[in-house]
C-alpha atoms as a PDB file:
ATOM      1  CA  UNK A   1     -36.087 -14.627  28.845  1.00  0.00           C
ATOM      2  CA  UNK A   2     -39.314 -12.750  28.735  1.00  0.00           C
ATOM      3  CA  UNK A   3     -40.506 -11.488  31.718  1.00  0.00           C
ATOM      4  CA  UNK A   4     -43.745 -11.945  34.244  1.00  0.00           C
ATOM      5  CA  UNK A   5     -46.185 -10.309  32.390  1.00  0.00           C
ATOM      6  CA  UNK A   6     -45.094 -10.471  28.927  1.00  0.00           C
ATOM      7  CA  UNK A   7     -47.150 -11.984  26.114  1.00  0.00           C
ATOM      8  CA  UNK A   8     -44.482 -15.056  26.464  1.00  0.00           C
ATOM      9  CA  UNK A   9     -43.177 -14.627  29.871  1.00  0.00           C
ATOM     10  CA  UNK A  10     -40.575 -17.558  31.196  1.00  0.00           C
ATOM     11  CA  UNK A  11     -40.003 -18.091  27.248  1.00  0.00           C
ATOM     12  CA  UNK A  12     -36.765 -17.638  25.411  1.00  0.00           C
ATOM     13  CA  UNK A  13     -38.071 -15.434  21.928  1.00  0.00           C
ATOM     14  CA  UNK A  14     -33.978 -14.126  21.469  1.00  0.00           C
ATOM     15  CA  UNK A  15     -30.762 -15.781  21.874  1.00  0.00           C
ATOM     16  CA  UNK A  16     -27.572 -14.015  21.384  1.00  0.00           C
ATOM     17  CA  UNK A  17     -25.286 -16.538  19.850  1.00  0.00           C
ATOM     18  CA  UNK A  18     -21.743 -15.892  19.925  1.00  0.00           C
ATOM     19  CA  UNK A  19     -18.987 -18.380  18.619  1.00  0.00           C
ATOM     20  CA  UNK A  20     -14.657 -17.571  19.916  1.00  0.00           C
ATOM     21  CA  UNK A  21     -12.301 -19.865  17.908  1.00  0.00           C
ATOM     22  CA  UNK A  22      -8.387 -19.924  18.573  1.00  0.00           C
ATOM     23  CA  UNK A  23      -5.593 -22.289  16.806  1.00  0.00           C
ATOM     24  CA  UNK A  24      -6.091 -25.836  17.923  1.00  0.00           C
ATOM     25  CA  UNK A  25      -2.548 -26.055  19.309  1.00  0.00           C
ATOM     26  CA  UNK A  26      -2.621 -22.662  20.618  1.00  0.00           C
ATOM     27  CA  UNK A  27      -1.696 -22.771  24.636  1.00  0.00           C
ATOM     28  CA  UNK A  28      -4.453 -22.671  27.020  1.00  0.00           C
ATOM     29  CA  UNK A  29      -3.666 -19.130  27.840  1.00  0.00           C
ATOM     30  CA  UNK A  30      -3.447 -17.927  23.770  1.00  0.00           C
ATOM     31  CA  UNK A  31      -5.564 -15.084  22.723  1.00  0.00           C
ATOM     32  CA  UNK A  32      -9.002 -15.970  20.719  1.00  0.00           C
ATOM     33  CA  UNK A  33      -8.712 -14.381  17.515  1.00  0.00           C
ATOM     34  CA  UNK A  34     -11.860 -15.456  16.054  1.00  0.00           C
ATOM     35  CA  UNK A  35     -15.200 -14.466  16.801  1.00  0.00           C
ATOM     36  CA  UNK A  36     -18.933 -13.970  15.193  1.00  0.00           C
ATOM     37  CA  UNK A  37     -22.113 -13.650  16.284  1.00  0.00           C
ATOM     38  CA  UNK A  38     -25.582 -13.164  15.311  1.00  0.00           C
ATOM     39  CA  UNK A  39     -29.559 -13.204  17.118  1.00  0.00           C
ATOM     40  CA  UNK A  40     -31.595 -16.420  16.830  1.00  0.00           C
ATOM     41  CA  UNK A  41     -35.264 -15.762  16.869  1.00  0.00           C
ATOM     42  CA  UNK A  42     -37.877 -18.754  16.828  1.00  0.00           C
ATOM     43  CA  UNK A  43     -40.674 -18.979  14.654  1.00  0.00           C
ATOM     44  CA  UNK A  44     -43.470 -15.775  15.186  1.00  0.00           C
ATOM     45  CA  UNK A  45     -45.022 -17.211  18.479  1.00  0.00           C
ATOM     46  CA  UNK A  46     -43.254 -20.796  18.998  1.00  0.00           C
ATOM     47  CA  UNK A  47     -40.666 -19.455  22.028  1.00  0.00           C
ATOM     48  CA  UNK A  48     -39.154 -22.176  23.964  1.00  0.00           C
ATOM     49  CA  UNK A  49     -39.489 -22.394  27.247  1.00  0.00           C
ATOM     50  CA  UNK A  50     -35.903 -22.645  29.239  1.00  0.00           C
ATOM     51  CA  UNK A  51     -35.626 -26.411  29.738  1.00  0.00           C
ATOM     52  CA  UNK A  52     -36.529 -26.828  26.039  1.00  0.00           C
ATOM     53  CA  UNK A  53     -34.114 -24.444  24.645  1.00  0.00           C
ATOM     54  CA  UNK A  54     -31.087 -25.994  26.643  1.00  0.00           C
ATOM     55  CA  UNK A  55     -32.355 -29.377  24.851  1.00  0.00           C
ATOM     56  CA  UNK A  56     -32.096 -27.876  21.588  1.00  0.00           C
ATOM     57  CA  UNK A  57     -29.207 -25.182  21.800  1.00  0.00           C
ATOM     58  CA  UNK A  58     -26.314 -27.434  20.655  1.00  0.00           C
ATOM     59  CA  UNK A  59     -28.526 -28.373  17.334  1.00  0.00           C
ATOM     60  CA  UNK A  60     -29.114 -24.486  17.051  1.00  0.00           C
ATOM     61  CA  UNK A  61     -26.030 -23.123  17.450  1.00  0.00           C
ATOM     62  CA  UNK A  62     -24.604 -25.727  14.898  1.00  0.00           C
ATOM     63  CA  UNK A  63     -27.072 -24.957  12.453  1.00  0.00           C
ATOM     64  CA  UNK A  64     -26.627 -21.129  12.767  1.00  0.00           C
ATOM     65  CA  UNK A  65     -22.735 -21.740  12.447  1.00  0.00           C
ATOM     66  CA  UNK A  66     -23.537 -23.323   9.245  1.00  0.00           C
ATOM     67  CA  UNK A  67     -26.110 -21.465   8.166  1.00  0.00           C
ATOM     68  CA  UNK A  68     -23.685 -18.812   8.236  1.00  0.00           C
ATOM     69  CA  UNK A  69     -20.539 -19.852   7.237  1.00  0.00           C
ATOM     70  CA  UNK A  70     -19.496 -19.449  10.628  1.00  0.00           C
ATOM     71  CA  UNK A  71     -16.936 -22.427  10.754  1.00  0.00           C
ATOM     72  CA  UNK A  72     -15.051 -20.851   7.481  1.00  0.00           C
ATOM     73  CA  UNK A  73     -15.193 -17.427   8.400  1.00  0.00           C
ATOM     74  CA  UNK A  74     -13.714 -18.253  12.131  1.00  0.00           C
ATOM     75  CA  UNK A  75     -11.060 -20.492  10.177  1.00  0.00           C
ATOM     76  CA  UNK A  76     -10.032 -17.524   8.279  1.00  0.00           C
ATOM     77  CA  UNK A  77     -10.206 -15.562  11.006  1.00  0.00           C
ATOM     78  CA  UNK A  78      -6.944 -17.760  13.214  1.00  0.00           C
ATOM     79  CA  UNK A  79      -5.417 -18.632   9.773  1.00  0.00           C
ATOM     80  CA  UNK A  80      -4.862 -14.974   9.249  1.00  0.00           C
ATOM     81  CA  UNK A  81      -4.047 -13.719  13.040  1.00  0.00           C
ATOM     82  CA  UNK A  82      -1.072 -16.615  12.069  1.00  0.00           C
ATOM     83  CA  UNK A  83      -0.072 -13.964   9.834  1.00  0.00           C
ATOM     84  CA  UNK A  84       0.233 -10.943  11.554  1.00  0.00           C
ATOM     85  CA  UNK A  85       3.454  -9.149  13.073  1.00  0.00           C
ATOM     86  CA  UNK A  86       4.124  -9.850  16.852  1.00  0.00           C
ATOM     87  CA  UNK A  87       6.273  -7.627  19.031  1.00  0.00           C
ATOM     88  CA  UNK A  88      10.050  -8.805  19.223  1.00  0.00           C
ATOM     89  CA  UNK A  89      11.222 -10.626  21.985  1.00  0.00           C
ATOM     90  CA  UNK A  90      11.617  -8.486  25.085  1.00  0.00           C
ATOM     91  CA  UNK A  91      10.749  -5.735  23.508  1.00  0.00           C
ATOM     92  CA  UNK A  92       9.804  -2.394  25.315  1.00  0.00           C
ATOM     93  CA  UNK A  93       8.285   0.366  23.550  1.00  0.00           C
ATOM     94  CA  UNK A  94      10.490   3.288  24.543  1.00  0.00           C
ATOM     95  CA  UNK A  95       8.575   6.825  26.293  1.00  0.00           C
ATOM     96  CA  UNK A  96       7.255   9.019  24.096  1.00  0.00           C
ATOM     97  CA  UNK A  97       5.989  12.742  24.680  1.00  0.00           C
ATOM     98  CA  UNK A  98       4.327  14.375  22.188  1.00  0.00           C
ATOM     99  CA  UNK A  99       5.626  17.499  20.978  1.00  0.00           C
ATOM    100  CA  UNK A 100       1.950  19.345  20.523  1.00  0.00           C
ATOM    101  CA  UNK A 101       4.137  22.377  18.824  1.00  0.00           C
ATOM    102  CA  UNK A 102       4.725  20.482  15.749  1.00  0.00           C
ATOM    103  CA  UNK A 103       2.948  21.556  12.684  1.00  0.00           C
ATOM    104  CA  UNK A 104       0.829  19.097  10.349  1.00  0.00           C
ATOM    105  CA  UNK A 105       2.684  18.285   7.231  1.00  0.00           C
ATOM    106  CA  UNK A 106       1.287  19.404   3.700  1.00  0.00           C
ATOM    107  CA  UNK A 107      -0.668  16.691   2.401  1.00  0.00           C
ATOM    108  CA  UNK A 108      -1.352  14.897   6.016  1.00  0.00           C
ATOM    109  CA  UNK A 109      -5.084  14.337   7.082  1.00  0.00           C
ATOM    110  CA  UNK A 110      -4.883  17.196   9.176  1.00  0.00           C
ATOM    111  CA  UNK A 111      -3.455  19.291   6.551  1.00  0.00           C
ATOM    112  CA  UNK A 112      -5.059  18.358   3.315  1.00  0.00           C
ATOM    113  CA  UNK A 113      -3.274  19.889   0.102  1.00  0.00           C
ATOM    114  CA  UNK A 114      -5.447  22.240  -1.204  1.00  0.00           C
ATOM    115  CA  UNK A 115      -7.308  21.553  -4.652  1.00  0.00           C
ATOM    116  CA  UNK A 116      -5.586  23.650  -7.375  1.00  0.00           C
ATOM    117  CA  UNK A 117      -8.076  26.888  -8.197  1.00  0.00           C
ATOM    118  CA  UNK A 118      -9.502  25.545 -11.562  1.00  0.00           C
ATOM    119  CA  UNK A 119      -7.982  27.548 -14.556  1.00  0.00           C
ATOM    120  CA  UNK A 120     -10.759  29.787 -16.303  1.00  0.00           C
ATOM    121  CA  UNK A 121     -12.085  28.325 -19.225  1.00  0.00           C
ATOM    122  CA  UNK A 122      -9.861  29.834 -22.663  1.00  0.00           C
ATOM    123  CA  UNK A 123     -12.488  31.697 -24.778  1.00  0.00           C
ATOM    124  CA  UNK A 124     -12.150  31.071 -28.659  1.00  0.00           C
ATOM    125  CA  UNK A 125     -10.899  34.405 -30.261  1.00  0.00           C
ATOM    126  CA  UNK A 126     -13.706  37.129 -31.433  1.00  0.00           C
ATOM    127  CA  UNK A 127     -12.987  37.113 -35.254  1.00  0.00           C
ATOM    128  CA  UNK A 128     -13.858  40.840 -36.021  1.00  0.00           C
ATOM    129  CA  UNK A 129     -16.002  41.598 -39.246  1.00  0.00           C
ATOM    130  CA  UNK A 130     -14.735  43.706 -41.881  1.00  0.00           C
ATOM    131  CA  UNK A 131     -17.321  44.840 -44.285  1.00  0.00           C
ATOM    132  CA  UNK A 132     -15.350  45.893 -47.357  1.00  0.00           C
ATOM    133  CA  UNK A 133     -16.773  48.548 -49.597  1.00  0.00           C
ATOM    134  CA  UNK A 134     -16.664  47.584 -53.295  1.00  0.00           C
ATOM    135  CA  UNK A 135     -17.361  49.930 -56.067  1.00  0.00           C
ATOM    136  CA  UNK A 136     -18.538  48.488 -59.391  1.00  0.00           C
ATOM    137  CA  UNK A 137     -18.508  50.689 -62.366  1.00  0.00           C
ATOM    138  CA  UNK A 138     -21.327  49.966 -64.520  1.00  0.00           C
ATOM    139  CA  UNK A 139     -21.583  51.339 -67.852  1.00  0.00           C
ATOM    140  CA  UNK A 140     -24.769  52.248 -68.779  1.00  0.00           C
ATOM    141  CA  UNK A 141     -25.591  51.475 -72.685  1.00  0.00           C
ATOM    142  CA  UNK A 142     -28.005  53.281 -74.302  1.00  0.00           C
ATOM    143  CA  UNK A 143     -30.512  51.728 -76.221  1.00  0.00           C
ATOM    144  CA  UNK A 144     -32.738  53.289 -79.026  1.00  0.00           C
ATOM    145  CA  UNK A 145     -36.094  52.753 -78.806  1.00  0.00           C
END
C-alpha cells in the first residue's frame, strides 16, 4: 500500500503474488515443493483501494496463475520432487572433518588441467635456387658478302 502522501496513498499499485503447491495426499506436515511467483501491477493510474483489491484478489491471482502457466509449472514442480532420492530410513550421516592438507586433484575445479602449449606452426621447407651455368657453343658461319 502506498503511503500518506503518495500520488496514490491508501491504494494497492503492487501485489506480490506468490503460489506453494504440495502433492494432494501429501500429510499435513509434508514439505511444499512447488512454488512461483511474480508482481501484479494495475493499469498506469487505476490502483485499487484495499477493500476493492480483497474483492478482486481471488479473480487475480487465478488469472495470473493462468496467465502464466502457473498451475502446470507447480504440477511439474511436485510430480518431479516425487522423483527425487530421500535419505534411508534412520539414517545418520556419520562426522566428518575435513582434512584441509589434502591437495586438489589434477583436473578438479580447483585444479584445472592445464591447456597443452600449442605446437608451433611447421613451416613448408625453403626450396633453395640453383642457377645452373650453361655454355652453348655457337658456331659462327661466315657469310660472303
Amino acid at each position: 500500500m502506498n503511503p500518506e502522501g503518495a500520488t496514490h496513498a491508501g491504494k494497492i499499485c503492487e501485489v506480490v503474488i506468490g503460489i506453494q503447491a504440495r502433492d494432494e495426499n501429501a500429510a499435513d506436515d509434508a514439505r511444499w515443493p512447488g512454488y512461483v511467483d511474480g508482481v501484479w501491477r494495475p493499469e498506469h493510474g487505476k490502483c485499487p483501494a484495499v477493500s476493492t483489491w480483497k474483492g478482486k484478489a481471488a479473480e487475480v491471482v487465478s488469472q495470473m496463475a493462468a496467465d502464466n502457466g502457473w498451475i502446470a509449472n507447480l504440477d511439474a514442480q511436485v510430480a518431479s520432487d516425487a522423483e527425487r532420492a530421500v535419505p534411508a530410513p534412520d539414517w545418520e550421516a556419520p562426522e566428518v572433518v575435513v582434512d584441509t592438507t589434502v591437495e586438489p586433484a589434477e583436473g578438479s575445479p580447483a585444479n584445472p588441467t592445464p591447456e597443452p602449449e600449442p605446437e608451433p606452426p611447421v613451416e613448408p621447407p625453403v626450396e633453395e635456387v640453383v642457377e645452373e651455368v650453361v655454355e652453348e657453343v655457337v658456331e659462327e658461319v661466315a657469310t660472303e658478302g
